[in-house]
Each structure stands twice: as C-alpha cells, then as structure tokens.
PDB file of N, CA and C in Angstrom:
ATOM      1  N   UNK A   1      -2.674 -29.238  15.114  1.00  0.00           N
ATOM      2  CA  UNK A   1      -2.145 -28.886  13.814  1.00  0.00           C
ATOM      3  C   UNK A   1      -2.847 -29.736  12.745  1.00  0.00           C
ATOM      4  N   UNK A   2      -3.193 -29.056  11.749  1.00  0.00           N
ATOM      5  CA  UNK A   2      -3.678 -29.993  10.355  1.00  0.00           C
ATOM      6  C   UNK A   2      -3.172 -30.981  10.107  1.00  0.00           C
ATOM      7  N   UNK A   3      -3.158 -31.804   9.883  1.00  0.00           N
ATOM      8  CA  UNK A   3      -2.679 -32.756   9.142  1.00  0.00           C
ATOM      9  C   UNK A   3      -2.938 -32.690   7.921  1.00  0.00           C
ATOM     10  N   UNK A   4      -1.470 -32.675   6.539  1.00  0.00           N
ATOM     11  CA  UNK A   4      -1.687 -32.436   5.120  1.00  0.00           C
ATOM     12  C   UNK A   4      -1.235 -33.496   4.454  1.00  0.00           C
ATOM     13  N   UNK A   5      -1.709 -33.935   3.320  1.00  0.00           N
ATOM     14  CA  UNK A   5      -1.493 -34.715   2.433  1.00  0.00           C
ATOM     15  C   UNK A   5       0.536 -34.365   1.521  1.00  0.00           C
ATOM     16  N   UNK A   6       0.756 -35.297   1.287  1.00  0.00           N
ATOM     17  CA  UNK A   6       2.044 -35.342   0.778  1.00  0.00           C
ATOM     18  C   UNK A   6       2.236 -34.311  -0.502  1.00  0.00           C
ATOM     19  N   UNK A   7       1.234 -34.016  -1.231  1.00  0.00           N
ATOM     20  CA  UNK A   7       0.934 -33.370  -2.288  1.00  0.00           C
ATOM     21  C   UNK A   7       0.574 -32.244  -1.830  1.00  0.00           C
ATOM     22  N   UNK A   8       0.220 -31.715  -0.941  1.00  0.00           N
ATOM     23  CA  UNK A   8       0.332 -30.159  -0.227  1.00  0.00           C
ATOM     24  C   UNK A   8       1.225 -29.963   0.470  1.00  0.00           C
ATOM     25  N   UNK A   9       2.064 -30.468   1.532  1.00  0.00           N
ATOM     26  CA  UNK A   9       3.281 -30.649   1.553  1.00  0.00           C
ATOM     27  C   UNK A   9       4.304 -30.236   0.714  1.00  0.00           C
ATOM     28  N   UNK A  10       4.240 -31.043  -0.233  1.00  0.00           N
ATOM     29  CA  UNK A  10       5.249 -30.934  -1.574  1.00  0.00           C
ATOM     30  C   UNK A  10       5.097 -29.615  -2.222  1.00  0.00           C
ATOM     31  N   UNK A  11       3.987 -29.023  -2.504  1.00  0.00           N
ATOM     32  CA  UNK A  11       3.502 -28.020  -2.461  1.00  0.00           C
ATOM     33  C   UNK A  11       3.942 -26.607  -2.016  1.00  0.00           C
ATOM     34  N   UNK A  12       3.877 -27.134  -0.702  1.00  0.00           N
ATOM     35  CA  UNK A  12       4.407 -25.745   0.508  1.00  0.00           C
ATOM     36  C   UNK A  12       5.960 -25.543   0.403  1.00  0.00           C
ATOM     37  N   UNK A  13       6.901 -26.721   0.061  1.00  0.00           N
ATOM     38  CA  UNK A  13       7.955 -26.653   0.257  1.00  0.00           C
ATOM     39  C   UNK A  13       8.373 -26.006  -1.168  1.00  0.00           C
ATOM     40  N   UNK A  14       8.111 -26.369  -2.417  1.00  0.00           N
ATOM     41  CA  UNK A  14       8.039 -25.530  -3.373  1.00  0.00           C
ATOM     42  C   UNK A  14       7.850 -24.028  -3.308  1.00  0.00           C
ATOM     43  N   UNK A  15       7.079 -23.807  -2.784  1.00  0.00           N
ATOM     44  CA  UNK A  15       6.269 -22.104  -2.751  1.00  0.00           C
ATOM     45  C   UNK A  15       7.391 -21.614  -1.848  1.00  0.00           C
ATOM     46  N   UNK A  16       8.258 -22.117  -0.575  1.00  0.00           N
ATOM     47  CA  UNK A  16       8.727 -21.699   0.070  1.00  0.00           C
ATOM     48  C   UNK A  16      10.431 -21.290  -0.070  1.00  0.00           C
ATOM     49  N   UNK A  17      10.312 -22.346  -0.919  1.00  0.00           N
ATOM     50  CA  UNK A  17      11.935 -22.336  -1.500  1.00  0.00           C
ATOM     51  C   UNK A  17      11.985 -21.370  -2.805  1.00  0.00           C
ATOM     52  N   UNK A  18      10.901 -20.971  -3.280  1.00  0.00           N
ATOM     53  CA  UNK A  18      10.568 -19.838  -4.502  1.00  0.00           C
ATOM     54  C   UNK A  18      10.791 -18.709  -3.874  1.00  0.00           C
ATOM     55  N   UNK A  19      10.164 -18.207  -2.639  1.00  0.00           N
ATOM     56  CA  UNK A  19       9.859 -17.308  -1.949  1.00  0.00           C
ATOM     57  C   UNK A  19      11.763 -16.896  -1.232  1.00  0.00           C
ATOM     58  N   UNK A  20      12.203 -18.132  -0.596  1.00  0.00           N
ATOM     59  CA  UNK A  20      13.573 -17.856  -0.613  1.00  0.00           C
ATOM     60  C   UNK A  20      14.322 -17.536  -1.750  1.00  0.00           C
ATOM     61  N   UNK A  21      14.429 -18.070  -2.565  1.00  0.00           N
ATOM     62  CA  UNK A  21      15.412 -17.695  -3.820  1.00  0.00           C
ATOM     63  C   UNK A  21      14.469 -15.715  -4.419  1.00  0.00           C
ATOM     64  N   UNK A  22      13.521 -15.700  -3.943  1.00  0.00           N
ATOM     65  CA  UNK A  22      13.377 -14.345  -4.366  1.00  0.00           C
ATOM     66  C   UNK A  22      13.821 -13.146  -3.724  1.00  0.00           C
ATOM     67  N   UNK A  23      13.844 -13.790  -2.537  1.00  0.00           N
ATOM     68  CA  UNK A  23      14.066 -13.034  -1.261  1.00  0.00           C
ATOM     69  C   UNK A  23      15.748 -12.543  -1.214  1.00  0.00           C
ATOM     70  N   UNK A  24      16.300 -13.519  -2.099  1.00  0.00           N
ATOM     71  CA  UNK A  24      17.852 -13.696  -2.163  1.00  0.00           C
ATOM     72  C   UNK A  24      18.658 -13.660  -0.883  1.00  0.00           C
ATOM     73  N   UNK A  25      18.117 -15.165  -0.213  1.00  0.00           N
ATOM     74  CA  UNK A  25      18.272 -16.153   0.918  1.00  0.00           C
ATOM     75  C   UNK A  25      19.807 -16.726   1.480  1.00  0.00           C
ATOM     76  N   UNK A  26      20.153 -16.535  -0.116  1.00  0.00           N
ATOM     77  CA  UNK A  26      21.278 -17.577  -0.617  1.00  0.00           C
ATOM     78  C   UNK A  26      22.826 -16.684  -0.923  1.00  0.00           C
ATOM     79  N   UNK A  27      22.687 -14.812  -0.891  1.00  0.00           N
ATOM     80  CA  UNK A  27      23.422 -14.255  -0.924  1.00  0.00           C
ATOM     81  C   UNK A  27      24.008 -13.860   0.330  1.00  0.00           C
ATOM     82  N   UNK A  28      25.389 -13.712   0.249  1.00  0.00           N
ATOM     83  CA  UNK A  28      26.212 -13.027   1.557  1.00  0.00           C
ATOM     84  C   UNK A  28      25.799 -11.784   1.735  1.00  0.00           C
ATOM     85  N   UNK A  29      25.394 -12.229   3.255  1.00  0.00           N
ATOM     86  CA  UNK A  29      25.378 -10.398   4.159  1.00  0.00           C
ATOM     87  C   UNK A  29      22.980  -9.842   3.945  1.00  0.00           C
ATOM     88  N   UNK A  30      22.866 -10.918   3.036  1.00  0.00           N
ATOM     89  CA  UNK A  30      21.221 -10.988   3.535  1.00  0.00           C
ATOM     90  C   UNK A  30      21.145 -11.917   5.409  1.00  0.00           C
ATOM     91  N   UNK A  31      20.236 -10.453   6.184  1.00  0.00           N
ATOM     92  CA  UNK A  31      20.408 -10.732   7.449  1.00  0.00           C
ATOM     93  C   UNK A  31      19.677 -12.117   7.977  1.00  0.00           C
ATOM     94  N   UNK A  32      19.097 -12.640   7.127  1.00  0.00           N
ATOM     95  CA  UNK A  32      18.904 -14.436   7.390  1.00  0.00           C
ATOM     96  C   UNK A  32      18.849 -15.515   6.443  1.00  0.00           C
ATOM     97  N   UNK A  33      20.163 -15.236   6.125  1.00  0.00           N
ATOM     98  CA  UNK A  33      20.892 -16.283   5.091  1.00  0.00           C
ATOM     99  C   UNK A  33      21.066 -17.365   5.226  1.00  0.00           C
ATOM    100  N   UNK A  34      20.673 -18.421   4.495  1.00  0.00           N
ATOM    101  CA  UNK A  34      20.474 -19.617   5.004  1.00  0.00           C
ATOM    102  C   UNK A  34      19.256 -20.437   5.831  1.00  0.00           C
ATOM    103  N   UNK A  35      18.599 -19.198   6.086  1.00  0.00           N
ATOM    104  CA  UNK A  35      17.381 -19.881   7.242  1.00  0.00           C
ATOM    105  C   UNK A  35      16.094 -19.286   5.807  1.00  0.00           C
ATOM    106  N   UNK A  36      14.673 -19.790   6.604  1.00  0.00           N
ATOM    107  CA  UNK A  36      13.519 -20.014   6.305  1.00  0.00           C
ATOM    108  C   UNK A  36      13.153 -18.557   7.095  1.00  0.00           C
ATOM    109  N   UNK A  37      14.009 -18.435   8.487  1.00  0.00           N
ATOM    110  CA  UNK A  37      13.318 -17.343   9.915  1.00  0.00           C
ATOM    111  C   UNK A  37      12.124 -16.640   9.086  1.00  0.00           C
ATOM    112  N   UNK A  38      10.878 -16.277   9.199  1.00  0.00           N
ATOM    113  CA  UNK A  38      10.202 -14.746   9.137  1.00  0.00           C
ATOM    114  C   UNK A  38      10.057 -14.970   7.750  1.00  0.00           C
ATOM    115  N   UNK A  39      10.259 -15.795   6.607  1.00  0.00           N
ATOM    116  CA  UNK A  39       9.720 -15.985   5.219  1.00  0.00           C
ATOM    117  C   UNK A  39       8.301 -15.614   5.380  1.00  0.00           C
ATOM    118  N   UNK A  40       7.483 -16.878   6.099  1.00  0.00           N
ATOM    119  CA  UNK A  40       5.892 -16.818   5.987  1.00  0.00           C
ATOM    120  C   UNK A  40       5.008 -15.724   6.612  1.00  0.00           C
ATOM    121  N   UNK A  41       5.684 -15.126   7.744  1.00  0.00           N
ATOM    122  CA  UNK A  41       5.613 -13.840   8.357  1.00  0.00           C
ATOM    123  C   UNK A  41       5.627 -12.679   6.977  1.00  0.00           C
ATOM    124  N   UNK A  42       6.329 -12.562   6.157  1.00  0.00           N
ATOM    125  CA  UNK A  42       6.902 -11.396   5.579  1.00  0.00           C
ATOM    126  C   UNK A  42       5.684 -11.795   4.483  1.00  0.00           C
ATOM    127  N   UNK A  43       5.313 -13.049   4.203  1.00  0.00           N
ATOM    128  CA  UNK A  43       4.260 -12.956   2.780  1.00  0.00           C
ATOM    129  C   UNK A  43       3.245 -12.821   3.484  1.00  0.00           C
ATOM    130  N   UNK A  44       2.749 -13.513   4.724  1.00  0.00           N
ATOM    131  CA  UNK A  44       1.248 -13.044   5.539  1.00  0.00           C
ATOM    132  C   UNK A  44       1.193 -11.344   5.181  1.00  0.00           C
ATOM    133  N   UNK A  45       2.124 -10.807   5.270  1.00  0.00           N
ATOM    134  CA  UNK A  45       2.248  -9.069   5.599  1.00  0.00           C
ATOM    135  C   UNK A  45       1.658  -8.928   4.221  1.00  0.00           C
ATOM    136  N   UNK A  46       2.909  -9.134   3.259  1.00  0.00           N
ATOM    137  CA  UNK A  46       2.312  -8.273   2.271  1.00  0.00           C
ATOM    138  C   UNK A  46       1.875  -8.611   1.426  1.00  0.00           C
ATOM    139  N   UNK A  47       0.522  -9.971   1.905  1.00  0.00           N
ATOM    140  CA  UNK A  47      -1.003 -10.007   1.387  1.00  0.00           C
ATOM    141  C   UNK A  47      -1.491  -9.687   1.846  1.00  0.00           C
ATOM    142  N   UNK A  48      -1.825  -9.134   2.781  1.00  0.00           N
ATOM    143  CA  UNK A  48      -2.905  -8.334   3.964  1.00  0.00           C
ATOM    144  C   UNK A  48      -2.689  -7.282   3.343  1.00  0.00           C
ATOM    145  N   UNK A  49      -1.356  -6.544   3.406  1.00  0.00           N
ATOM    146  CA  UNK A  49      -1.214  -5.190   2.964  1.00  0.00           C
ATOM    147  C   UNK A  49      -1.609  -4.558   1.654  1.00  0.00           C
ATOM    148  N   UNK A  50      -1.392  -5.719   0.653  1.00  0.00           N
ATOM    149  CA  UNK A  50      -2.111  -5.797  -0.790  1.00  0.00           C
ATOM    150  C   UNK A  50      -3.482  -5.542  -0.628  1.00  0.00           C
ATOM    151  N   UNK A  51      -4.123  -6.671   0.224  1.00  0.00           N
ATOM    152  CA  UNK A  51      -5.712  -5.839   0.834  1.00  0.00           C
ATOM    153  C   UNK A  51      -6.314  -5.075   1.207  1.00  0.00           C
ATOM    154  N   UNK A  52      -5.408  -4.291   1.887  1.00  0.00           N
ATOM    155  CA  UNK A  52      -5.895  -3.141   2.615  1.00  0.00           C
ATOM    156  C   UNK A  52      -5.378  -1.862   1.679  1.00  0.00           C
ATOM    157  N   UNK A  53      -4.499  -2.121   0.851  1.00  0.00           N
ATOM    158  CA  UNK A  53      -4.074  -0.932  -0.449  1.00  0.00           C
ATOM    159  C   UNK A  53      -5.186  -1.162  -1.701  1.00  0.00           C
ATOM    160  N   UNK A  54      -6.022  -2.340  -1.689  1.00  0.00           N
ATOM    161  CA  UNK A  54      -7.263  -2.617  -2.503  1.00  0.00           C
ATOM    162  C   UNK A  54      -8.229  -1.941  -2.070  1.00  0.00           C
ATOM    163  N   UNK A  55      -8.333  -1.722  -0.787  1.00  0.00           N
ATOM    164  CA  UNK A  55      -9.643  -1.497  -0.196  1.00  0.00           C
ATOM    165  C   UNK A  55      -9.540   0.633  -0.121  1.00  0.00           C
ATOM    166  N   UNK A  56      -7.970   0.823   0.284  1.00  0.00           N
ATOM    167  CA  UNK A  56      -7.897   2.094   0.097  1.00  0.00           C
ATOM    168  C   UNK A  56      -7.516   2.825  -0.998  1.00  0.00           C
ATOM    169  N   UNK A  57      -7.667   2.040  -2.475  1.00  0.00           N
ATOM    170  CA  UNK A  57      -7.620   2.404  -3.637  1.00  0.00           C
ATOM    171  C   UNK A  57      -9.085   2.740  -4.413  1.00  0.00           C
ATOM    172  N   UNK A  58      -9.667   1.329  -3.599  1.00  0.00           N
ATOM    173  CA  UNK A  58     -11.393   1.649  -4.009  1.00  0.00           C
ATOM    174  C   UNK A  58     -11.943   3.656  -3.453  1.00  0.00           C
ATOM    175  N   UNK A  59     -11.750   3.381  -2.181  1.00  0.00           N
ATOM    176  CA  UNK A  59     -12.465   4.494  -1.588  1.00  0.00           C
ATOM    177  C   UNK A  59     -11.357   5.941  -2.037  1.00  0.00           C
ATOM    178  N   UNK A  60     -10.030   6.062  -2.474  1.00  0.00           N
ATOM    179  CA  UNK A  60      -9.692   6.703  -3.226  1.00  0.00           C
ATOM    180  C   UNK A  60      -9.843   7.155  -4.174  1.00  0.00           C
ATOM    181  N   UNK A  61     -10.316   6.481  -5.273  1.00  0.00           N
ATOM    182  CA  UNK A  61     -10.451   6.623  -6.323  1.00  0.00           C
ATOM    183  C   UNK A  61     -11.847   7.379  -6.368  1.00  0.00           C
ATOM    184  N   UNK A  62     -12.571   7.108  -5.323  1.00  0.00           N
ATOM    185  CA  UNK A  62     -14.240   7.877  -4.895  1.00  0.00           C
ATOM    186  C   UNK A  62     -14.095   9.032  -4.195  1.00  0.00           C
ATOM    187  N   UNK A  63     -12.508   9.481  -4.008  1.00  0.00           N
ATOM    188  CA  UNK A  63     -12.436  10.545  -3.836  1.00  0.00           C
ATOM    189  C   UNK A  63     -13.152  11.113  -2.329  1.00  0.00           C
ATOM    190  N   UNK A  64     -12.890  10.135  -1.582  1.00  0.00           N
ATOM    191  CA  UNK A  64     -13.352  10.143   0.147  1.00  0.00           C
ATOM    192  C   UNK A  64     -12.312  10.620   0.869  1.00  0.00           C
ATOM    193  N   UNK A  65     -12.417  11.809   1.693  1.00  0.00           N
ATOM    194  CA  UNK A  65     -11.388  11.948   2.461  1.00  0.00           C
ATOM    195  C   UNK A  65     -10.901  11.257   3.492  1.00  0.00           C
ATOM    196  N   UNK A  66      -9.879  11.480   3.863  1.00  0.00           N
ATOM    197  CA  UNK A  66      -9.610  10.333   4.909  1.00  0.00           C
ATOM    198  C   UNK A  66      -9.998  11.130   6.078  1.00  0.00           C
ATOM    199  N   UNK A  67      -9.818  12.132   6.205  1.00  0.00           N
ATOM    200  CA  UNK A  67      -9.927  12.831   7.451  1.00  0.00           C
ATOM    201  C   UNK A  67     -11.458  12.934   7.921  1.00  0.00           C
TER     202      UNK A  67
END
C-alpha cells in the first residue's frame, strides 16, 4: 500500500465525507447509513462512465453507427 503524506490524507477524508453528505449518508432508510460501504466504488463508476459517455458522444456526434 502507498504510503501518503498527512496532507493527502487530510485530503481524502475531506473528499469522502463531501461525497457522503451528497450521497445523503446521514438520512433514515438510505441503505448504508452511517457507513463509508461502496462510496469509492460508486465514484470509480461514475468517472469511468463519464468517460466512456465522452468517448460515445465524440463518435455520436460524427454520426457513426453503432451497429
């Protein structure tokens, strides 16, 4: 595992506790309330997915079929 400096650290825990309070972490009857579970999982997703809707917006817009 990496080893990170206190200032990236501090960092991560920020971004992560943003990412919870958006997620609305902190409301009753959200199915992992209280936990972190599947946060960093769920943003890996949908930046990849942002990528791959970039990449199939380019060749859309060029009017390429998919088929």
């Amino acid at each position: 595992m990496k080893k990170i400096s206190i200032e990236e650290n501090a960092a991560r825990v920020e971004t992560m506790n943003e990412l919870y309070e958006l997620d609305e972490r902190d409301k009753e009857g959200h199915p992992h309330r209280h936990t972190f579970t599947g946060l960093g999982v769920e943003i890996a997703t949908y930046r990849k997915f942002a990528h791959e809707m970039a990449i199939y917006k380019k060749w859309n817009d060029k009017n390429y079929p998919l088929s």
